[in-house]
N, C-alpha and C. Protein backbone atom coordinates (compact mmCIF):
# COMPACT_ATOMS: atom_id res chain seq x y z
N UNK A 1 -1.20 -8.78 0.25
CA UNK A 1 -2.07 -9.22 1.34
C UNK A 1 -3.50 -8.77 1.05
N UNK A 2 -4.18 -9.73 0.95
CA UNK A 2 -6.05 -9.45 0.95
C UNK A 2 -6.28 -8.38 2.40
N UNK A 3 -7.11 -7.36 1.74
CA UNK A 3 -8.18 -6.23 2.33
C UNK A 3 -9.04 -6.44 2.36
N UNK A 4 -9.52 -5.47 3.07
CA UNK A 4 -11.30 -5.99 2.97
C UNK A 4 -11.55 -5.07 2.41
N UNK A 5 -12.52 -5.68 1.46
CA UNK A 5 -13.42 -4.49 0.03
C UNK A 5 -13.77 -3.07 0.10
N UNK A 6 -13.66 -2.67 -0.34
CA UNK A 6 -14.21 -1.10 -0.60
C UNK A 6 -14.96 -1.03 -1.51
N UNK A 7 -16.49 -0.53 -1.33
CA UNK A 7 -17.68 -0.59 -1.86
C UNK A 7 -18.26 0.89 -1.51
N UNK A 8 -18.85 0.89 -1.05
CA UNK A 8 -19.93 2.23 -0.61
C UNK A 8 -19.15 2.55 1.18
N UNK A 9 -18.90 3.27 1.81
CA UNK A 9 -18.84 3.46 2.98
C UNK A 9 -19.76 5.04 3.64
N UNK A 10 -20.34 4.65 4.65
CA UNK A 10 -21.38 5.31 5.21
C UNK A 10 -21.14 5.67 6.67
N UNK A 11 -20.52 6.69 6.76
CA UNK A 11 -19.87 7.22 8.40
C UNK A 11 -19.97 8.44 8.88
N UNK A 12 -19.77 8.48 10.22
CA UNK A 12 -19.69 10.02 10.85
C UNK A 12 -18.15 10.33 10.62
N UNK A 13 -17.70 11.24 10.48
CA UNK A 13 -16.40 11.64 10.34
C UNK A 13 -15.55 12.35 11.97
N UNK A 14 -13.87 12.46 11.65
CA UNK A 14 -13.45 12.88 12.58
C UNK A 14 -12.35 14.39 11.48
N UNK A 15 -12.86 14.98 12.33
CA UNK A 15 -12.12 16.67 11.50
C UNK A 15 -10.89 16.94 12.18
N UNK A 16 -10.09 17.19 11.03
CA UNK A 16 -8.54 17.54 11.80
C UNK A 16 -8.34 18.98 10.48
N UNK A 17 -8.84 20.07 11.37
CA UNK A 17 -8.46 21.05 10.34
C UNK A 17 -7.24 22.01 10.29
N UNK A 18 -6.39 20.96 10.17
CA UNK A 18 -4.92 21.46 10.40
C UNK A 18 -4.27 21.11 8.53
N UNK A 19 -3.38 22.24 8.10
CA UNK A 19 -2.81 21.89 7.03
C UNK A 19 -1.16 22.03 6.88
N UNK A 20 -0.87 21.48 6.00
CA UNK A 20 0.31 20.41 6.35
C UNK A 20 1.03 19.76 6.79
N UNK A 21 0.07 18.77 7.21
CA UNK A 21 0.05 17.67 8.17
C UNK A 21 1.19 16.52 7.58
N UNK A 22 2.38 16.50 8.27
CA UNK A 22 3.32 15.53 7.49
C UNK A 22 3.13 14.11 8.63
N UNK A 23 4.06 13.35 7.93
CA UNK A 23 4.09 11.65 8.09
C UNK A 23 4.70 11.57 9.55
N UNK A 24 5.44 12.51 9.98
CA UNK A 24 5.80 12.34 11.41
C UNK A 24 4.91 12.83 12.69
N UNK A 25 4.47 13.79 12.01
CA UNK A 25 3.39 13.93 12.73
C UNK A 25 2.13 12.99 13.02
N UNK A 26 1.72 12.27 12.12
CA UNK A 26 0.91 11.00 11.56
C UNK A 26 1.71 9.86 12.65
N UNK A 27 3.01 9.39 12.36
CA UNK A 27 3.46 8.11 13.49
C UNK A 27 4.71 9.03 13.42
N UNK A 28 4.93 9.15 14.81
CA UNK A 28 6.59 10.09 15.10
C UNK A 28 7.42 8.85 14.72
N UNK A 29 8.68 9.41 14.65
CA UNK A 29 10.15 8.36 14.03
C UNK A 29 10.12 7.08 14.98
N UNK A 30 10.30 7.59 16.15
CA UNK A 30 10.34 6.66 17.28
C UNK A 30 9.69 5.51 17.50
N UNK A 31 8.26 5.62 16.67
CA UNK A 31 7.63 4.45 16.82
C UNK A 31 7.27 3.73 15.39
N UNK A 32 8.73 3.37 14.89
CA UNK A 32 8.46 2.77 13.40
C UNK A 32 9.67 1.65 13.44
N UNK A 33 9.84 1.19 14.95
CA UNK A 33 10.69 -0.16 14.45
C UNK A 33 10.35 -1.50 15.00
N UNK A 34 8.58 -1.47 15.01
CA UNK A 34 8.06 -2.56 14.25
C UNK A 34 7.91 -3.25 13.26
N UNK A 35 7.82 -3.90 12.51
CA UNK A 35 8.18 -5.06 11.54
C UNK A 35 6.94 -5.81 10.67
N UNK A 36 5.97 -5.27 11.23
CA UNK A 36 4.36 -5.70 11.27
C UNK A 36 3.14 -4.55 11.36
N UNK A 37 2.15 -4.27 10.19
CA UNK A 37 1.54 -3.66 10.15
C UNK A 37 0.96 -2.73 11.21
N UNK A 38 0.37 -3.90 12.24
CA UNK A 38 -0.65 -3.95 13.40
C UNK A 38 0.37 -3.05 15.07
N UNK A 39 -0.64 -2.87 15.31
CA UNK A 39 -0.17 -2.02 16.48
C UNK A 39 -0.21 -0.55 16.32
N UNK A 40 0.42 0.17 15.13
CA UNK A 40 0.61 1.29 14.91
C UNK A 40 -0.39 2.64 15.10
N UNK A 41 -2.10 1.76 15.27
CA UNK A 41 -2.88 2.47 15.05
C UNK A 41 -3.09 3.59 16.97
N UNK A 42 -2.57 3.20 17.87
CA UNK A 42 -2.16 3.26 18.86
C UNK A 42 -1.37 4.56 19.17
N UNK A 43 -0.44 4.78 18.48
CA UNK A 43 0.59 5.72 18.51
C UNK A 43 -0.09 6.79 17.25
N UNK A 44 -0.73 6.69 16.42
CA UNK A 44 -1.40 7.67 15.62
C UNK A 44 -1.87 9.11 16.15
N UNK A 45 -0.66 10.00 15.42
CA UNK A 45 -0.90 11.25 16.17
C UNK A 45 -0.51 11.59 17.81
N UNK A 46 0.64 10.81 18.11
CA UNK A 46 1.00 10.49 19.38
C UNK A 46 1.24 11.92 20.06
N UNK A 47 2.10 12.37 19.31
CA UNK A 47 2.41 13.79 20.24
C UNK A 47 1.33 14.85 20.25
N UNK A 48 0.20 14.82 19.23
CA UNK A 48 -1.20 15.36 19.64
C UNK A 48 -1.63 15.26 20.89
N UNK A 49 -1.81 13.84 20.66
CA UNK A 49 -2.81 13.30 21.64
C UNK A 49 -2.55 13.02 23.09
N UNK A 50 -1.26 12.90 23.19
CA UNK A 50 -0.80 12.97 24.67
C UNK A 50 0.12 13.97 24.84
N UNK A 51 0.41 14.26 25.78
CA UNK A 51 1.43 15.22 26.51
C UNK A 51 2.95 14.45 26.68
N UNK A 52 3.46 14.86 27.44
CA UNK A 52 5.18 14.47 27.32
C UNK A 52 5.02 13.35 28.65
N UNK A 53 4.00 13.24 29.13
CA UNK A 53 4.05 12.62 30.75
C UNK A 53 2.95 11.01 30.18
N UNK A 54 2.40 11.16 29.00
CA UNK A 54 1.60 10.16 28.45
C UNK A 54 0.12 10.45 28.67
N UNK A 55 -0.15 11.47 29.08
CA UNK A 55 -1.23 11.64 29.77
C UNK A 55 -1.73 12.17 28.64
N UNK A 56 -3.63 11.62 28.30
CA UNK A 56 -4.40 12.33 27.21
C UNK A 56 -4.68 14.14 27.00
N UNK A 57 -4.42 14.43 26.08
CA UNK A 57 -4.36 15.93 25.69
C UNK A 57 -5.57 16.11 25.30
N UNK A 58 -6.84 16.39 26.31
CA UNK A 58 -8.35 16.27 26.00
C UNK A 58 -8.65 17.09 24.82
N UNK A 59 -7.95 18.17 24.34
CA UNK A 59 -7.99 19.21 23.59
C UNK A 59 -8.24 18.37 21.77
N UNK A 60 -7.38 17.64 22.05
CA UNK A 60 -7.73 16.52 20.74
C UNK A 60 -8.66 15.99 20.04
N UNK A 61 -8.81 16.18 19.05
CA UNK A 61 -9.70 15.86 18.34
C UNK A 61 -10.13 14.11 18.87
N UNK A 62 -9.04 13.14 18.48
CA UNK A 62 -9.53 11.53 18.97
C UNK A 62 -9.27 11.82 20.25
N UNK A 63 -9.50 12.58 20.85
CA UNK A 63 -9.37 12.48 21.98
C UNK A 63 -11.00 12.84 22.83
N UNK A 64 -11.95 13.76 21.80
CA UNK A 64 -12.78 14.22 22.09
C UNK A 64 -14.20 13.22 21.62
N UNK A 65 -15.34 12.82 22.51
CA UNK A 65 -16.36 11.49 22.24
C UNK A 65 -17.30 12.29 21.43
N UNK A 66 -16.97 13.35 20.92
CA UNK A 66 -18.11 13.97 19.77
C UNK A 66 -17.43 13.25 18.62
N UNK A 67 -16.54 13.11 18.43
CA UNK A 67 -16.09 12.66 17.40
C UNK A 67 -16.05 11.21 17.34
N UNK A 68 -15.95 11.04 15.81
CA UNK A 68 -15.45 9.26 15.57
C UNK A 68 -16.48 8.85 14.07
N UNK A 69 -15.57 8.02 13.87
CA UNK A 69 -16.18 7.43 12.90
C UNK A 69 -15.15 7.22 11.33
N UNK A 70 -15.21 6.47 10.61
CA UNK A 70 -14.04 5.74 9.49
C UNK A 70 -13.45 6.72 8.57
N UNK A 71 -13.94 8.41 8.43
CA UNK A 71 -13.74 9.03 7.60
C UNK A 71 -12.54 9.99 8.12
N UNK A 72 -11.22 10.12 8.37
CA UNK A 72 -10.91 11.64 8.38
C UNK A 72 -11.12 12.36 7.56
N UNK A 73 -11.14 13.63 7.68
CA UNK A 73 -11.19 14.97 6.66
C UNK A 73 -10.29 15.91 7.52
N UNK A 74 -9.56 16.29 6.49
CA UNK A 74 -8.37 16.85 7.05
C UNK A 74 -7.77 18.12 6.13
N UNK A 75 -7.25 19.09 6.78
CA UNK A 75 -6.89 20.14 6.00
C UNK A 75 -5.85 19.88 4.70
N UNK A 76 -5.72 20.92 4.13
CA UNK A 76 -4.85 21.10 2.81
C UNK A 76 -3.33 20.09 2.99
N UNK A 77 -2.88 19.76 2.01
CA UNK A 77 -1.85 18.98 2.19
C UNK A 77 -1.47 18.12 3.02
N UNK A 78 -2.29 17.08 3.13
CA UNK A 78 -2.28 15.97 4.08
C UNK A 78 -1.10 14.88 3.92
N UNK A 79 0.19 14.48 4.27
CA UNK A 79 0.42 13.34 4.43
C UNK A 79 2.14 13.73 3.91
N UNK A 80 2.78 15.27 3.60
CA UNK A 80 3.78 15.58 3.10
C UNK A 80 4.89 15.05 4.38
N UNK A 81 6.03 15.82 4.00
CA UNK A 81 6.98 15.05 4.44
C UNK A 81 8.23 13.51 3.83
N UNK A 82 8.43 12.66 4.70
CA UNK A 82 8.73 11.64 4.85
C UNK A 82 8.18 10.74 3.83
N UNK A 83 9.09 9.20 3.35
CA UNK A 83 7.90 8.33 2.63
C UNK A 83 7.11 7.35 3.07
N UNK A 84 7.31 7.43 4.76
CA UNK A 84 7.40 6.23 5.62
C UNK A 84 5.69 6.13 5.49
N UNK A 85 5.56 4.61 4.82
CA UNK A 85 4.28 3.79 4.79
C UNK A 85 3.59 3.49 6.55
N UNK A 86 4.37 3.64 7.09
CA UNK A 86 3.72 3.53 8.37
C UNK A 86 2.43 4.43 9.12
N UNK A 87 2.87 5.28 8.42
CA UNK A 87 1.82 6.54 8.69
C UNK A 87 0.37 6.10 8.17
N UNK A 88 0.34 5.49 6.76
CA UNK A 88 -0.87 5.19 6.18
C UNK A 88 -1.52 3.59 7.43
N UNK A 89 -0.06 2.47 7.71
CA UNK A 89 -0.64 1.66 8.12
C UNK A 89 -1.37 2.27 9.70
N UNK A 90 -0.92 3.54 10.43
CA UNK A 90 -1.32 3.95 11.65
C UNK A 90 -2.41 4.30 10.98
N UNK A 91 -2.75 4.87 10.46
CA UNK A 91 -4.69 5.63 10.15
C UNK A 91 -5.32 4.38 9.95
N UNK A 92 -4.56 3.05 9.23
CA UNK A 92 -6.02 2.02 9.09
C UNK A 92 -5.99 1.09 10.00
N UNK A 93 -4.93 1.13 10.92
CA UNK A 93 -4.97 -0.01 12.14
C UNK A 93 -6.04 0.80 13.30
N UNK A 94 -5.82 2.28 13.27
CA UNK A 94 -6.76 3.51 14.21
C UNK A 94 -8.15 2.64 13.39
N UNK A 95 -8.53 2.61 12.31
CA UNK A 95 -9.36 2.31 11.92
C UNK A 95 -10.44 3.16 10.94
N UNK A 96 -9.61 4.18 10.57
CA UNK A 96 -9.79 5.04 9.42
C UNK A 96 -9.70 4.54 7.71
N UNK A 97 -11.01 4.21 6.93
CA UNK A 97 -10.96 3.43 5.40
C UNK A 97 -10.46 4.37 4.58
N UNK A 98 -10.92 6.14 4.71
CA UNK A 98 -10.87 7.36 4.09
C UNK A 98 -10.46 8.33 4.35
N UNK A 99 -9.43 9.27 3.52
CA UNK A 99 -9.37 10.77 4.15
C UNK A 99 -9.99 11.27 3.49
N UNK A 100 -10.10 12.61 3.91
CA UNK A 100 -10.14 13.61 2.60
C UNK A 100 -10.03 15.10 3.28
N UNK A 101 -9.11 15.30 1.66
CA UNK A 101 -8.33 16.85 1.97
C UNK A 101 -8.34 17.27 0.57
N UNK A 102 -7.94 18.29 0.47
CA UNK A 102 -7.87 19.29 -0.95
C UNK A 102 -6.44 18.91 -1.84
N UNK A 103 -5.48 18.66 -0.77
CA UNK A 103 -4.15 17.92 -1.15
C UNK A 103 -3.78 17.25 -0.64
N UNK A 104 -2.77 16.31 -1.20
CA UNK A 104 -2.44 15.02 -0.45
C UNK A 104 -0.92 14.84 -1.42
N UNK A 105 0.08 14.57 -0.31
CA UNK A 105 1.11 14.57 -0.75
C UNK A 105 1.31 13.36 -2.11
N UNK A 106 2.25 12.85 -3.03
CA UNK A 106 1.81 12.06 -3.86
C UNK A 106 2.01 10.76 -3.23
N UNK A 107 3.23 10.35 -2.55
CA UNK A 107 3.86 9.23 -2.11
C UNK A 107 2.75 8.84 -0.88
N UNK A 108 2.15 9.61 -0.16
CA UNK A 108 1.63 9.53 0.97
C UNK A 108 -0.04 9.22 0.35
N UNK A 109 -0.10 9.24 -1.13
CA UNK A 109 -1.60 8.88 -1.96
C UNK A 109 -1.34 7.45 -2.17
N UNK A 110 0.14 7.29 -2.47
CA UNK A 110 -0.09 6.25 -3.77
C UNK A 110 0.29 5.18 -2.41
N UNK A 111 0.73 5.32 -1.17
CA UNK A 111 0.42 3.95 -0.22
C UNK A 111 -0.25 3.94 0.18
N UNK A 112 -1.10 5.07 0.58
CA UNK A 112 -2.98 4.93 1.12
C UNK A 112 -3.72 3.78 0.18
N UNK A 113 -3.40 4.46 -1.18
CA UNK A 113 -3.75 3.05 -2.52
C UNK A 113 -3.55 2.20 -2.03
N UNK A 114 -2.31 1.33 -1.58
CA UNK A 114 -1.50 0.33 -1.55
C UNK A 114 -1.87 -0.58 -0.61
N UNK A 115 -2.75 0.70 0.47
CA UNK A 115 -3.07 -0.15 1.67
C UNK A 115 -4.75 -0.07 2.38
N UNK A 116 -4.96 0.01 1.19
CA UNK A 116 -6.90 -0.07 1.38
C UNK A 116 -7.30 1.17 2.21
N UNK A 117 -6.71 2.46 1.59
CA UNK A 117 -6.67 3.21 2.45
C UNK A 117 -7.08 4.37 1.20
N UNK A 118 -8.47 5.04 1.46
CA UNK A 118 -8.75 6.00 -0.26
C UNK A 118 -8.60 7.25 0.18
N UNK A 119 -7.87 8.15 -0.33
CA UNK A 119 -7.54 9.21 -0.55
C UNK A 119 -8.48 10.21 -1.31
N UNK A 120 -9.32 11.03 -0.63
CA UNK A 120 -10.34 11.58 -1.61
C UNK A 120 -10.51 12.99 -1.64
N UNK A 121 -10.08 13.36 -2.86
CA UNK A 121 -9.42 15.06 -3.22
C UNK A 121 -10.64 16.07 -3.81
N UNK A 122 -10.94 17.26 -2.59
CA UNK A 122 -11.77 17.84 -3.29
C UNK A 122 -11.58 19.33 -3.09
N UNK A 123 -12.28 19.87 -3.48
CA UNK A 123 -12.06 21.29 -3.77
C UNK A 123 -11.79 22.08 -2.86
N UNK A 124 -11.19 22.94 -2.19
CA UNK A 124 -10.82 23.51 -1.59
C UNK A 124 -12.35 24.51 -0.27
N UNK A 125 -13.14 24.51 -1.18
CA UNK A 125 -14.01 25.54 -0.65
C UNK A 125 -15.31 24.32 -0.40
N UNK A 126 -15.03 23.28 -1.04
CA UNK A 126 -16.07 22.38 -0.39
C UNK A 126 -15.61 21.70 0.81
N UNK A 127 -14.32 21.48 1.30
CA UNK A 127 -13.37 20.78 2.38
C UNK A 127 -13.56 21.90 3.61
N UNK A 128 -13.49 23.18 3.27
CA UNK A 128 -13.89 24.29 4.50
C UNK A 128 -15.16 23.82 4.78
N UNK A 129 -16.35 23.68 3.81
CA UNK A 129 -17.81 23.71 3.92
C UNK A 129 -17.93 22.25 4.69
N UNK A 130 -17.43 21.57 4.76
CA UNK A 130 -17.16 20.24 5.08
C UNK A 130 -16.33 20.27 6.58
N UNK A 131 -15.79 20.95 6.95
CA UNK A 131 -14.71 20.55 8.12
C UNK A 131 -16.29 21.24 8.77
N UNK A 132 -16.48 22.72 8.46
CA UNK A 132 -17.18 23.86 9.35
C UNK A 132 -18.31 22.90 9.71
N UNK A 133 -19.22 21.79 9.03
CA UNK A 133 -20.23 21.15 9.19
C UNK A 133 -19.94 20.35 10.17
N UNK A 134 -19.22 19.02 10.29
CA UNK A 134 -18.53 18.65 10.81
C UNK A 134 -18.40 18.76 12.30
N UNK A 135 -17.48 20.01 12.55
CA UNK A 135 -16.85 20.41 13.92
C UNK A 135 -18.32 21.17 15.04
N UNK A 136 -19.33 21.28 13.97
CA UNK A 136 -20.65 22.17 14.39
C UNK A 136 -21.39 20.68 14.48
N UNK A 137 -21.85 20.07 13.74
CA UNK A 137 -22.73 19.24 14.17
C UNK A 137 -21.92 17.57 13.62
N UNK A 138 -21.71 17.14 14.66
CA UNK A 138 -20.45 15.46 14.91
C UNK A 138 -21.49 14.49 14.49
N UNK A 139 -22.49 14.48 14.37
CA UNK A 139 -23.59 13.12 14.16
C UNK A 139 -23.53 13.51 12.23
N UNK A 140 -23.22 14.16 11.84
CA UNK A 140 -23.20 14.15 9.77
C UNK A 140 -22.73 13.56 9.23
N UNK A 141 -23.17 12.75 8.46
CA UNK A 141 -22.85 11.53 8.33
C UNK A 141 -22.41 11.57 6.42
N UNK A 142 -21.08 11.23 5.64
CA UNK A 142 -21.02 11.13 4.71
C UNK A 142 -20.83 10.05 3.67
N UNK A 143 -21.09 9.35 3.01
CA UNK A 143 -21.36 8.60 2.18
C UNK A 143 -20.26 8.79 1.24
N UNK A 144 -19.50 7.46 0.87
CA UNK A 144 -18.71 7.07 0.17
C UNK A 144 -18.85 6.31 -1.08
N UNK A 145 -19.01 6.90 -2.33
CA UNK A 145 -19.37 5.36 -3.17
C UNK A 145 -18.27 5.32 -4.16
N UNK A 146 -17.56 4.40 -4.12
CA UNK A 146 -16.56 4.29 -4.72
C UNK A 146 -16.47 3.52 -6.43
N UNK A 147 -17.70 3.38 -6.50
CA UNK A 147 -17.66 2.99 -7.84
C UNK A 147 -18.30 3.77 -8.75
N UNK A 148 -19.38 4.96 -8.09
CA UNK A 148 -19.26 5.90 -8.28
C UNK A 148 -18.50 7.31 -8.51
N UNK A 149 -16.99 6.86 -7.64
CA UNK A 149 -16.53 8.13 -7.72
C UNK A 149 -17.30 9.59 -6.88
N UNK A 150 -18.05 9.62 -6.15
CA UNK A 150 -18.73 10.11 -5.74
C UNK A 150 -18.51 10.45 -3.86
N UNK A 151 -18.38 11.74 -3.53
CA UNK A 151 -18.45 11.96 -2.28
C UNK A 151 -20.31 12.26 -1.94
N UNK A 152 -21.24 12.01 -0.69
CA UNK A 152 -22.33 13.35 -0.92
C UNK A 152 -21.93 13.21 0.76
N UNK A 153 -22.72 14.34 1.16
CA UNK A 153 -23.29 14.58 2.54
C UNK A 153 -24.56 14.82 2.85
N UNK A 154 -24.59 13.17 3.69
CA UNK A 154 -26.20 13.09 3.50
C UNK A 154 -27.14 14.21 4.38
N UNK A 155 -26.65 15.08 4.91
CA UNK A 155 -27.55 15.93 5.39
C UNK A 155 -27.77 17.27 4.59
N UNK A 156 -26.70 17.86 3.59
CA UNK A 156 -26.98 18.92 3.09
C UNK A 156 -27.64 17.71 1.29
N UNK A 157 -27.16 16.86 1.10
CA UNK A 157 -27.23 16.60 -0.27
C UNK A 157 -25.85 16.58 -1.41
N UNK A 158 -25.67 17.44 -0.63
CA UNK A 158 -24.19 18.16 -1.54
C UNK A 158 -23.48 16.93 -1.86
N UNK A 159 -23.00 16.80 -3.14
CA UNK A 159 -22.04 15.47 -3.47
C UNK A 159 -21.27 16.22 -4.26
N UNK A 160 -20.07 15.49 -4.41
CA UNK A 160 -18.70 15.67 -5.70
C UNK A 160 -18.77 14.40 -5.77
N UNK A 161 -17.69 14.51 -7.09
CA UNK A 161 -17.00 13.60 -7.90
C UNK A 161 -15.27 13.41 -7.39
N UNK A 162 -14.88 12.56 -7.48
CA UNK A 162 -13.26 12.43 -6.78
C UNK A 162 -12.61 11.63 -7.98
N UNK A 163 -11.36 11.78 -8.20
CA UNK A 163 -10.55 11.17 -9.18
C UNK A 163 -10.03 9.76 -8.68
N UNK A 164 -9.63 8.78 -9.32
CA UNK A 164 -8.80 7.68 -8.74
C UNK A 164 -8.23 7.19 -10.00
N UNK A 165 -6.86 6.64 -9.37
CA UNK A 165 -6.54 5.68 -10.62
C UNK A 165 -7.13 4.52 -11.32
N UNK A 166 -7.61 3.68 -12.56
CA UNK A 166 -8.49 2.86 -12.78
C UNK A 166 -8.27 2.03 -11.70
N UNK A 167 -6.65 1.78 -12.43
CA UNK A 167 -6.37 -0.24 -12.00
C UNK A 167 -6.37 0.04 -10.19
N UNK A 168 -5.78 1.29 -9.58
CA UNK A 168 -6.06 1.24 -8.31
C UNK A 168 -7.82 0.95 -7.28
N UNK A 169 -8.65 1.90 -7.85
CA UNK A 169 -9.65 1.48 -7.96
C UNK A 169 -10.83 0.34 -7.80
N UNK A 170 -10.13 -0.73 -8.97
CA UNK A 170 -10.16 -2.30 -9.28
C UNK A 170 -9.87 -2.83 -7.64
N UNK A 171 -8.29 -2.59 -7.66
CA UNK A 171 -8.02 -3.69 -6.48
C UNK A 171 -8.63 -3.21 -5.55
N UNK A 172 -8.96 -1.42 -4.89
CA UNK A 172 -9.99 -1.61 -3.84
C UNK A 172 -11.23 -2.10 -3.51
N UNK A 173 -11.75 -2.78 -4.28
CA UNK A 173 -12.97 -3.08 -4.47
C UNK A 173 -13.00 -4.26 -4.68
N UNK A 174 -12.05 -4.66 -4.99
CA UNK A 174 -11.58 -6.49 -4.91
C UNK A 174 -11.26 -6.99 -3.83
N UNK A 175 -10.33 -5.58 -3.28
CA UNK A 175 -9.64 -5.73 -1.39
C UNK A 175 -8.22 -6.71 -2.21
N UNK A 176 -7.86 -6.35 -3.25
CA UNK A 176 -6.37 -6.76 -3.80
C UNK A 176 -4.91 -5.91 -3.32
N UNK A 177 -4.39 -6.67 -2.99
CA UNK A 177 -2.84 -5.20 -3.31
C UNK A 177 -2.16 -5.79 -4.45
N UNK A 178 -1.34 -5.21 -5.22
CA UNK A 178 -0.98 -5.58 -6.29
C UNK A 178 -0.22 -7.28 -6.64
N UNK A 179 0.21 -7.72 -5.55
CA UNK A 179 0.58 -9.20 -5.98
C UNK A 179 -0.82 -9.88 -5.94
N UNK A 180 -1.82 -9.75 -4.84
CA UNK A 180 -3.19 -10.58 -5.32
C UNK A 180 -3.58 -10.13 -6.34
N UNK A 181 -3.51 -8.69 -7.21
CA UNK A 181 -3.85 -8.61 -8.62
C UNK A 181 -3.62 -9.35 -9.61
N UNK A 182 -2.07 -9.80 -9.69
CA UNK A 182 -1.49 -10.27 -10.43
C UNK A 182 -1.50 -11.78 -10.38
N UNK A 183 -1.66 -12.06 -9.51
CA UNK A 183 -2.27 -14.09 -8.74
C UNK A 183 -3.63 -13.58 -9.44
N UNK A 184 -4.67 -13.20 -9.36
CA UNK A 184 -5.88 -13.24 -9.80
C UNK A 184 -6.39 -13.14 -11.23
N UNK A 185 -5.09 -12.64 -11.94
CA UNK A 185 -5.13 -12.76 -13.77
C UNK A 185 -3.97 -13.72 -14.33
N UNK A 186 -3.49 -14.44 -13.14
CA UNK A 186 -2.64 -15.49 -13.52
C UNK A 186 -2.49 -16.20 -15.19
N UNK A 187 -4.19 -16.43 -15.40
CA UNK A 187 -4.48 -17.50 -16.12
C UNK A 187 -4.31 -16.71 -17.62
N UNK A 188 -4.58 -15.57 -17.28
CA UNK A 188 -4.41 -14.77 -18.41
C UNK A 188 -3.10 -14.22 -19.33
N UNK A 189 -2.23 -14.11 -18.06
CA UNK A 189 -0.75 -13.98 -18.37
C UNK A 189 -0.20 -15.42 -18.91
N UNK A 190 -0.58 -16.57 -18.70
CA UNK A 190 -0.06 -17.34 -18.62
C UNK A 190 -0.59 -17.80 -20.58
N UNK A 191 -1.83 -17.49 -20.74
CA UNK A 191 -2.17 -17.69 -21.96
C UNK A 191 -1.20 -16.68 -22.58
N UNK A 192 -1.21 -15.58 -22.29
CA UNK A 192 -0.70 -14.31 -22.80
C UNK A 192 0.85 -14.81 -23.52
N UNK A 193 1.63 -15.29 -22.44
CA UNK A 193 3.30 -15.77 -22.68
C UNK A 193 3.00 -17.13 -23.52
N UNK A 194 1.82 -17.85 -23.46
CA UNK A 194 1.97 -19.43 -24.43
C UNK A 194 1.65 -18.74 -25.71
N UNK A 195 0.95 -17.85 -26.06
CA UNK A 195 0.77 -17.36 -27.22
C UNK A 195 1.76 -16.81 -28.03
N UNK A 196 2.60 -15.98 -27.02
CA UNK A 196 3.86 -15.28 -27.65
C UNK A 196 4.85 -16.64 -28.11
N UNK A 197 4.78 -17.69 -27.04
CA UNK A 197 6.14 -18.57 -27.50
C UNK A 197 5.77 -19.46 -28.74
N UNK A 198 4.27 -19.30 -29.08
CA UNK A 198 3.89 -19.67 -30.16
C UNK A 198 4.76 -19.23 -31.21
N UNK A 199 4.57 -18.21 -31.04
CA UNK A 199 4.60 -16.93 -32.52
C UNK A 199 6.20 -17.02 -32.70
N UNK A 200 7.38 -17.12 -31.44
CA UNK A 200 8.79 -17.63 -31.82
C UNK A 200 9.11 -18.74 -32.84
């Protein structure tokens, strides 16, 4: 299914400085027998954010109007647990493009990939320097450039570098998931196999 591109992204962030944050915690069990991406973003962080009566748990981070904006940043080991893809589709239906944490479980990386959703791993002592900014002043705004590879924060300057896989990379920035990859070099495979049945 076509995404929408990933290029540069330019946002205020929302800080969750909690670490090891697993997939049930992300969408509890209970609300994963939908069938369809959409909706999920709703129930994101459900038992945070509300109480047992449904009622908002003001104490919450999305719960609080200092906050907001496309980036989480989130403590150490983000996304362990469970393999359930639902969790990634709740952060981008909420409307989150980016995390970033120091760790990130692997399965819980490689469907963030899957689902236009970038995973961005940095150092441990820059993610403290980063939450502490953050939770102190909510208007800081960080800059994403993804073809760069590049985190900065435009108020201190401070930038890193972040790892990604190539070919993953590619399709974010195309807004591909891997079958539109493979529809989009069609012509190439297709030379690729007439060439080989040549050579039989």
């Amino acid at each position: 299914m076509l995404k929408e591109k990933f290029d540069i992204l330019e946002t205020t962030c929302v800080p969750l400085p909690l670490e090891n944050v697993d997939t049930d915690q992300i969408i509890p069990a209970r609300f994963l027998s939908a069938t369809t991406r959409e909706g999920f973003g709703e129930n994101l962080f459900r038992d945070w954010r509300y109480d047992k009566s449904g009622r908002k748990n003001e104490s919450f981070v999305l719960n609080n109007p200092k906050y907001s904006g496309k980036i989480l940043v989130a403590g150490k080991n983000f996304g362990s647990g469970s393999s359930r893809e639902h969790a990634v589709w709740a952060l981008v239906d909420y409307g989150f493009r980016a995390v970033v944490s120091s760790f990130f479980a692997d399965i819980f990386r490689n469907n963030s990939l899957n689902n236009g959703l970038l995973p961005v791993m940095v150092q441990e002592n820059f993610l403290k320097d980063l939450l502490d900014l953050i939770i102190k002043e909510p208007g800081n705004k960080i800059r994403i450039d993804l073809a760069e590879q590049s985190l900065y924060v435009i108020s201190s300057g401070e930038s890193v570098r972040f790892e990604i896989n190539p070919y993953k990379k590619e399709c974010l920035m195309k807004g591909l998931d891997d079958i539109d990859y493979l529809l989009s070099i069609k012509n190439s495979i297709t030379a690729y196999e007439f060439r080989n049945t040549l050579k039989k």
